[in-house]
N, C-alpha and C. Protein backbone atom coordinates (compact mmCIF):
# COMPACT_ATOMS: atom_id res chain seq x y z
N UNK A 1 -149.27 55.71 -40.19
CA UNK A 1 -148.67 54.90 -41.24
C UNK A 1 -148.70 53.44 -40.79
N UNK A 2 -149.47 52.66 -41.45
CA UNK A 2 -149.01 50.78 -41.03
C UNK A 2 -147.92 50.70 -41.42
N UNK A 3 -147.92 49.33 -40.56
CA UNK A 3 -146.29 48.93 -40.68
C UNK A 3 -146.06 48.27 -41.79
N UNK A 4 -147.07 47.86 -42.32
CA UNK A 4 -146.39 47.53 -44.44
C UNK A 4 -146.13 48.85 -45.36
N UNK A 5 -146.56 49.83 -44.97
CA UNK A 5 -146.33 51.63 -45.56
C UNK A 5 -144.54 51.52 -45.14
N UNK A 6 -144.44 51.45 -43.64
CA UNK A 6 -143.26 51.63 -43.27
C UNK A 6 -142.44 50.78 -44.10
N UNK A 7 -142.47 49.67 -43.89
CA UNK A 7 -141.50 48.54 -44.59
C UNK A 7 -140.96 48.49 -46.22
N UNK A 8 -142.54 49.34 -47.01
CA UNK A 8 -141.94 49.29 -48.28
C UNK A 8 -141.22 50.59 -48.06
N UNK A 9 -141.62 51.72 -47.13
CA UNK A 9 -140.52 53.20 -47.59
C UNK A 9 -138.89 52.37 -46.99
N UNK A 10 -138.91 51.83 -45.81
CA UNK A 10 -137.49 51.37 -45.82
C UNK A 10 -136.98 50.44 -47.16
N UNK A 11 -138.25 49.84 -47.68
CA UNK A 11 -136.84 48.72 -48.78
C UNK A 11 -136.90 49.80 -49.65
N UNK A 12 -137.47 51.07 -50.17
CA UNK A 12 -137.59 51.95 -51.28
C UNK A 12 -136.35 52.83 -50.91
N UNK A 13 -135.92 52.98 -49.57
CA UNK A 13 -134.42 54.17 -49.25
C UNK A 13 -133.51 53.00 -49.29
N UNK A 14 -133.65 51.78 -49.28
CA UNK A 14 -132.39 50.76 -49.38
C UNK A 14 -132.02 50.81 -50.45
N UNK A 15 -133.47 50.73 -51.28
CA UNK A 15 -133.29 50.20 -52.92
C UNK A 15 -131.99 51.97 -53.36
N UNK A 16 -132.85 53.11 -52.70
CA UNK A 16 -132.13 54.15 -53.82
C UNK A 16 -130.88 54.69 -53.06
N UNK A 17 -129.97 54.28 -51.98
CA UNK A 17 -129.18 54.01 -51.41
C UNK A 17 -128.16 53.47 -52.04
N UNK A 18 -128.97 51.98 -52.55
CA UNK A 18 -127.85 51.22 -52.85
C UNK A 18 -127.87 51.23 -54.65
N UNK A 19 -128.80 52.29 -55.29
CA UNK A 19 -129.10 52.70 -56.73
C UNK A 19 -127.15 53.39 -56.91
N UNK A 20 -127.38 54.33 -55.80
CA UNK A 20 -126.63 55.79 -55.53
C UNK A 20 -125.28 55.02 -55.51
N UNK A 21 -125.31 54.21 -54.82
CA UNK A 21 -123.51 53.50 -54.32
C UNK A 21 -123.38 53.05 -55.63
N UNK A 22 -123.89 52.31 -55.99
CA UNK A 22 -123.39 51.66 -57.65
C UNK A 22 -123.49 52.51 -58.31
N UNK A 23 -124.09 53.21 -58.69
CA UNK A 23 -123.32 54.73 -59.65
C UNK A 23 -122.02 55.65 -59.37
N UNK A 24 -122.09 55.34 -57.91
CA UNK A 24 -120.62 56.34 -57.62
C UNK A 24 -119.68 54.93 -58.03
N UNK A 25 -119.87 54.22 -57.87
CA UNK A 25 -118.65 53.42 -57.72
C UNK A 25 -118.44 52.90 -59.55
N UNK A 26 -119.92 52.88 -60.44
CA UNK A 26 -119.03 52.46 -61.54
C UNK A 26 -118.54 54.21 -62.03
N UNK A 27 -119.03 55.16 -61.51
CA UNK A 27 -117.85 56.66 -62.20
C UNK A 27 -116.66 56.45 -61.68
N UNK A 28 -116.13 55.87 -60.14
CA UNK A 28 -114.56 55.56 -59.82
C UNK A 28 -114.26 54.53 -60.69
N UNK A 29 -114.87 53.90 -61.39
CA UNK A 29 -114.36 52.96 -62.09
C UNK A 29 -113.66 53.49 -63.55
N UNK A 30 -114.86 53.81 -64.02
CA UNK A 30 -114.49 54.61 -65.58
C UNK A 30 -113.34 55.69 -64.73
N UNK A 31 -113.43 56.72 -64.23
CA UNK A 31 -112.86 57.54 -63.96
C UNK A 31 -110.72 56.65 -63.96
N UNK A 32 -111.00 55.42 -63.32
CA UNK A 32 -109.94 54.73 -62.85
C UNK A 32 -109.29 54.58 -64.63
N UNK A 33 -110.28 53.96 -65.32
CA UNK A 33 -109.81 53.39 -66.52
C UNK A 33 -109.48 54.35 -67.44
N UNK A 34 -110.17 55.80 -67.77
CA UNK A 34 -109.71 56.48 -68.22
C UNK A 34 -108.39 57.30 -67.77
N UNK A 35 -107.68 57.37 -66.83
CA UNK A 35 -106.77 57.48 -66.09
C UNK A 35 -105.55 56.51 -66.68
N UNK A 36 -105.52 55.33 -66.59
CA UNK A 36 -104.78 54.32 -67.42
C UNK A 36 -104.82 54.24 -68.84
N UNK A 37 -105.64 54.46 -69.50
CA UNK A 37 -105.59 54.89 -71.01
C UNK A 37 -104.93 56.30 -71.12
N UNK A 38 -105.21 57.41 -70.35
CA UNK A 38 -104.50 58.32 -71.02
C UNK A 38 -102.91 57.88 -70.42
N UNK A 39 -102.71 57.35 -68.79
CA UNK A 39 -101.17 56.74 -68.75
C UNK A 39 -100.74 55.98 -69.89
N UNK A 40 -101.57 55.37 -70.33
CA UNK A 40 -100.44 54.73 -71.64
C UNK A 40 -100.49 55.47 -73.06
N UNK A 41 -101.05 56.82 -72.97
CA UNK A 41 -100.83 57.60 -74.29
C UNK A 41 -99.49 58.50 -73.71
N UNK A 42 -99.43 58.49 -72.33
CA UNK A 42 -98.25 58.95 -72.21
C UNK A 42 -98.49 60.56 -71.52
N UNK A 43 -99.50 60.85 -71.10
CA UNK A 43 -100.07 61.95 -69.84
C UNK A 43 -99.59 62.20 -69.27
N UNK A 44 -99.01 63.49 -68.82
CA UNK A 44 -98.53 63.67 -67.31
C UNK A 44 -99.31 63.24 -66.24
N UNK A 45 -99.30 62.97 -65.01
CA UNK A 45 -99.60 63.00 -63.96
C UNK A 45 -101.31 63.67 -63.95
N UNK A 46 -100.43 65.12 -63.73
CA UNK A 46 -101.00 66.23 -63.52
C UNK A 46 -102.07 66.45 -64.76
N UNK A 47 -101.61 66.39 -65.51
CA UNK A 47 -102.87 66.47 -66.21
C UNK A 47 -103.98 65.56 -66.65
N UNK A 48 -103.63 64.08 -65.78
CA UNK A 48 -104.36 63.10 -66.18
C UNK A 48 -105.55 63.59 -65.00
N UNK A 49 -105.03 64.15 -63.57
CA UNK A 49 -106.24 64.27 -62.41
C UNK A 49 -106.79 65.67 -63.11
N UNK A 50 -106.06 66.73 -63.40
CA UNK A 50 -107.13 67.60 -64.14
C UNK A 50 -108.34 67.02 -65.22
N UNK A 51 -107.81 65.92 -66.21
CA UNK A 51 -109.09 65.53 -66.95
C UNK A 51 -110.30 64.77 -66.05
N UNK A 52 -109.28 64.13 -65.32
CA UNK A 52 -110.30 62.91 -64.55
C UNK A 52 -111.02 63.45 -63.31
N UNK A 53 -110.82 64.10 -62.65
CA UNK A 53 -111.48 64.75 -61.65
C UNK A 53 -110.42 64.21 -60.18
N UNK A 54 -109.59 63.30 -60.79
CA UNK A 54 -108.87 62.48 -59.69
C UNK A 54 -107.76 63.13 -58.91
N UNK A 55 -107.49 62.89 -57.89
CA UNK A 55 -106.05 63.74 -57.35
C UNK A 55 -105.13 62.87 -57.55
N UNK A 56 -103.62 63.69 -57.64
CA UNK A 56 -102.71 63.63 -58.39
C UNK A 56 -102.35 62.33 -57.62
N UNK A 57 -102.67 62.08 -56.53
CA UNK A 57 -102.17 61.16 -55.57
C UNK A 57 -102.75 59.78 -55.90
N UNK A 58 -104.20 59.55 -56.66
CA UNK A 58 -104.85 58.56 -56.74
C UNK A 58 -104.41 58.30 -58.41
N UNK A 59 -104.24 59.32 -59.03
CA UNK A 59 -103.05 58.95 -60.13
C UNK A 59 -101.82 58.36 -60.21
N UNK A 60 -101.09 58.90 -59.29
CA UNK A 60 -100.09 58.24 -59.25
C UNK A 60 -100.30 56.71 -58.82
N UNK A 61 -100.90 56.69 -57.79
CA UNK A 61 -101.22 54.79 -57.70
C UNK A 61 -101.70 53.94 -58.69
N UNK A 62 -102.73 54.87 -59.19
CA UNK A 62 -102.95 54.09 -60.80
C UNK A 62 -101.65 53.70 -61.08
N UNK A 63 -100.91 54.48 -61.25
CA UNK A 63 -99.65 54.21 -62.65
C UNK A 63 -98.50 53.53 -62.05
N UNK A 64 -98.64 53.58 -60.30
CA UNK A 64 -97.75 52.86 -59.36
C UNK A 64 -98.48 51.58 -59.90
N UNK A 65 -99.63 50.83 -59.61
CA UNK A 65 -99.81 49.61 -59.69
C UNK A 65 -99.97 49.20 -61.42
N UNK A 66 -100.07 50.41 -62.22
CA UNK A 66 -99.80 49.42 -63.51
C UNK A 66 -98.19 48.74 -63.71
N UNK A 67 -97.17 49.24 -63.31
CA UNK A 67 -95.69 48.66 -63.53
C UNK A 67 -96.00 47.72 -63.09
């Protein structure tokens, strides 16, 4: 393999690396916001991490830092 073969497969695993991180991070996002919309329809807890995939614990901080 030359070393320009090599160089584009490294920027091609950077590129889909860093494809992968920005997709997980805008689903914690939506995931975050839908979490606060159903807190202000008035959700339990518990059933806001059952819809959202979130634990009850990362719910509750949601709704700790909305007050």
């Amino acid at each position: 393999m030359t070393y320009e073969m090599r160089m584009k497969d490294m920027r091609d695993e950077a590129h889909a690396e860093g494809k992968a991180e920005g997709l997980a991070e805008g689903k914690a996002k939506e995931k975050t916001a839908t979490a606060k919309r159903l807190l202000s329809m008035g959700l339990s807890v518990e059933d806001i991490a059952k819809a959202t995939s979130l634990s009850v614990e990362q719910v509750e901080k949601i709704k700790a830092e909305q007050i």
